[in-house]
Protein backbone atom coordinates (compact mmCIF):
# COMPACT_ATOMS: atom_id res chain seq x y z
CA UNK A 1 122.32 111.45 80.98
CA UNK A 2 120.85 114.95 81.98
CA UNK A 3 122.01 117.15 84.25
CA UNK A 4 120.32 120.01 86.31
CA UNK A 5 121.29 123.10 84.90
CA UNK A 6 120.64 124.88 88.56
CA UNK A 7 121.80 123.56 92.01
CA UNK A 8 118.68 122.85 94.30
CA UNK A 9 118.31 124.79 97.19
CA UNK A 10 118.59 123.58 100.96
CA UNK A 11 115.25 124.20 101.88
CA UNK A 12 113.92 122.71 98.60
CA UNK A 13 115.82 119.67 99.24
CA UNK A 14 115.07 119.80 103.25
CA UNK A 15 111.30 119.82 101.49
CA UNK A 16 111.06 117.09 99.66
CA UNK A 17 112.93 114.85 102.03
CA UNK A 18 111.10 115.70 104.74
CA UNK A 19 108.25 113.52 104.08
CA UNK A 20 110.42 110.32 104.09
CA UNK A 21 110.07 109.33 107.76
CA UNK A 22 106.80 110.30 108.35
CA UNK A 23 104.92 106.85 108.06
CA UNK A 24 107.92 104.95 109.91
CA UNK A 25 105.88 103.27 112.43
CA UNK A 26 102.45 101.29 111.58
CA UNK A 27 99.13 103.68 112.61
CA UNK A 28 97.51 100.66 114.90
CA UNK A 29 94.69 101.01 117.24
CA UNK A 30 92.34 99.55 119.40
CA UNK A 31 90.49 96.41 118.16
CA UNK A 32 86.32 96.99 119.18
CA UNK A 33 85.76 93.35 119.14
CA UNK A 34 88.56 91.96 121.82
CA UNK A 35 90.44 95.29 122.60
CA UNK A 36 93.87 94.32 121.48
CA UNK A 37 95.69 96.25 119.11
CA UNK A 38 95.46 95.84 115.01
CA UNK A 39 96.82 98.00 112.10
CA UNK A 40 94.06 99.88 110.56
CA UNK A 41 91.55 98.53 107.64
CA UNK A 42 93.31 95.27 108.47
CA UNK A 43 91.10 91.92 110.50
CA UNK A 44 92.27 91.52 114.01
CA UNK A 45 95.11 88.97 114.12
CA UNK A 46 93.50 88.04 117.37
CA UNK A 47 90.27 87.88 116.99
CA UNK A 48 89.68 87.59 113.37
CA UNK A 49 86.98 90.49 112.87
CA UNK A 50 86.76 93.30 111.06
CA UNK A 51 84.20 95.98 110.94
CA UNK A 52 81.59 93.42 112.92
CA UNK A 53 82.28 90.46 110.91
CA UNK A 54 83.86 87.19 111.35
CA UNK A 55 86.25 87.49 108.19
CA UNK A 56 89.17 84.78 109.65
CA UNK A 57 88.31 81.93 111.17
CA UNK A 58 89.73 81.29 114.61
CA UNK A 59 88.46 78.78 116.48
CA UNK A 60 91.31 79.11 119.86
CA UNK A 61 89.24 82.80 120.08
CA UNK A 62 86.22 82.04 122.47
């Protein structure tokens, strides 16, 4: 197995780990339809919509 022939710096490690915990939490927002909150490019779980359209059925959703 292959070895580095150099050690890595800190800061070049520090780099390249740094973008590990930058998605840790989902990016949600408001829904347009009902106003409750949903991931985004994802239907409402509430509602059903997505982008104006009707794309899960829910009938308990008046």
């Amino acid at each position: 197995m292959a070895n580095p022939k150099r050690k890595h710096s800190k800061s070049r490690t520090a780099k390249r780990r740094s973008q590990y915990k930058i998605r840790s939490t989902p990016e949600v927002h408001e829904c347009p339809n009902c106003g409750n909150a949903k991931m985004y490019h994802r239907a409402c779980p509430t509602c059903g919509q997505y982008r104006g359209r009707a794309i899960v059925d829910r009938p308990d959703y008046a």
